[in-house]
Protein backbone atom coordinates (compact mmCIF):
# COMPACT_ATOMS: atom_id res chain seq x y z
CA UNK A 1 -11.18 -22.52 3.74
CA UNK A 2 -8.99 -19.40 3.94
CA UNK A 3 -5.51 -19.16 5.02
CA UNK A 4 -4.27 -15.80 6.84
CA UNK A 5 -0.64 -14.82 7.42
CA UNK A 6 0.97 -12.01 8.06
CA UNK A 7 4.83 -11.78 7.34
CA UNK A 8 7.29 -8.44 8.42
CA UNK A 9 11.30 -8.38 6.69
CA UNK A 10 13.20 -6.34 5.14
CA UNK A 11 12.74 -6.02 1.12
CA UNK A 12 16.50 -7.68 -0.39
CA UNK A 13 16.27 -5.60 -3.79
CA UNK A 14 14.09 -2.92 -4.81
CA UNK A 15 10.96 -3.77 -6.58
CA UNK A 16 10.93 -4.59 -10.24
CA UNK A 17 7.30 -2.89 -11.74
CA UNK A 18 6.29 -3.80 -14.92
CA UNK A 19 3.23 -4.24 -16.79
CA UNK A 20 1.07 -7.09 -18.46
CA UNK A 21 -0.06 -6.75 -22.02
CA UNK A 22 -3.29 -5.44 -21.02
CA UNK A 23 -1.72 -2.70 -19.15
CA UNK A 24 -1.88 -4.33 -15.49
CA UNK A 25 0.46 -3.21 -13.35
CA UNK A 26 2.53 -6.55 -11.37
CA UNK A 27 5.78 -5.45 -8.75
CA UNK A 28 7.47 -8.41 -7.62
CA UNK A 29 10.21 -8.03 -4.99
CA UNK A 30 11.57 -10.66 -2.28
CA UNK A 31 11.64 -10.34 1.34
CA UNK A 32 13.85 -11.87 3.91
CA UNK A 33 12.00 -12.73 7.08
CA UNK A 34 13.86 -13.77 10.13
CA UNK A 35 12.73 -16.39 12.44
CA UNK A 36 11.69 -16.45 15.97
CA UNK A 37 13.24 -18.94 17.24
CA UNK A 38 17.30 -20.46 16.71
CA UNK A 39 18.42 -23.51 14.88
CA UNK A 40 18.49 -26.79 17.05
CA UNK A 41 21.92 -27.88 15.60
CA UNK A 42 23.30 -24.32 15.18
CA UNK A 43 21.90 -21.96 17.76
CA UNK A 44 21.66 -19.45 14.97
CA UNK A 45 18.71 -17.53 13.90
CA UNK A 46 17.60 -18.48 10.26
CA UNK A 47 16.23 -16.42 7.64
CA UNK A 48 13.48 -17.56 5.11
CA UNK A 49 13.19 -15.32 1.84
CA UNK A 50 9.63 -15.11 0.35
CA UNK A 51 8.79 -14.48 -2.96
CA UNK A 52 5.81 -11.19 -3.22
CA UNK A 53 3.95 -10.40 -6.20
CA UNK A 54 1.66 -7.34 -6.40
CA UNK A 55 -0.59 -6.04 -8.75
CA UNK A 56 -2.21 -3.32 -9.80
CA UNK A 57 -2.78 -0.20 -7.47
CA UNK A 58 -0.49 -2.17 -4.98
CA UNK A 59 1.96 -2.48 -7.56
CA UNK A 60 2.51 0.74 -8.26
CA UNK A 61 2.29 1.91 -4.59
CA UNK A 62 5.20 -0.26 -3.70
CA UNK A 63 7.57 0.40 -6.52
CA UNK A 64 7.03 4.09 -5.85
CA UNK A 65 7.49 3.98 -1.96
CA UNK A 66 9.70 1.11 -1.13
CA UNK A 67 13.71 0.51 -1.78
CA UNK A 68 15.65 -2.18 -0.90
CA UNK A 69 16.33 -2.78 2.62
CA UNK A 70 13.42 -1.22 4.03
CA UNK A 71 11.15 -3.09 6.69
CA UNK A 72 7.49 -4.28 5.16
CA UNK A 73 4.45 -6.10 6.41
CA UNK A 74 2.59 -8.50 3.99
């Protein structure tokens, strides 16, 4: 079975690219997604941050074309 998501924030730092041993290229960055829906004991809109690794010709896409605080699909 295969899961599918799709997930749309704003990168929180820019993209760190660096490379495996074998030459791979592997960007990781973080991105803060906000939440539909408010807080039951708040009211307040949350925010969950999510981890991203890429690699190879996504890798080096992303640390060329995305900065910090730019909006992203994954």
């Amino acid at each position: 079975m295969l899961n599918h998501i799709v997930l749309m924030g704003r990168l929180t730092r820019d993209p760190e690219l660096r490379r495996t041993p074998s030459g791979t290229a592997v960007a990781s960055f973080t991105l803060a997604v906000d939440r539909d829906f408010a807080s039951r004991e708040s009211g307040e809109k949350e925010t969950d941050f999510i981890d991203v690794v890429a690699w190879r010709h996504t890798a080096e896409f992303v640390s060329k074309y995305f900065s910090k605080g730019q909006m992203a699909a994954v």
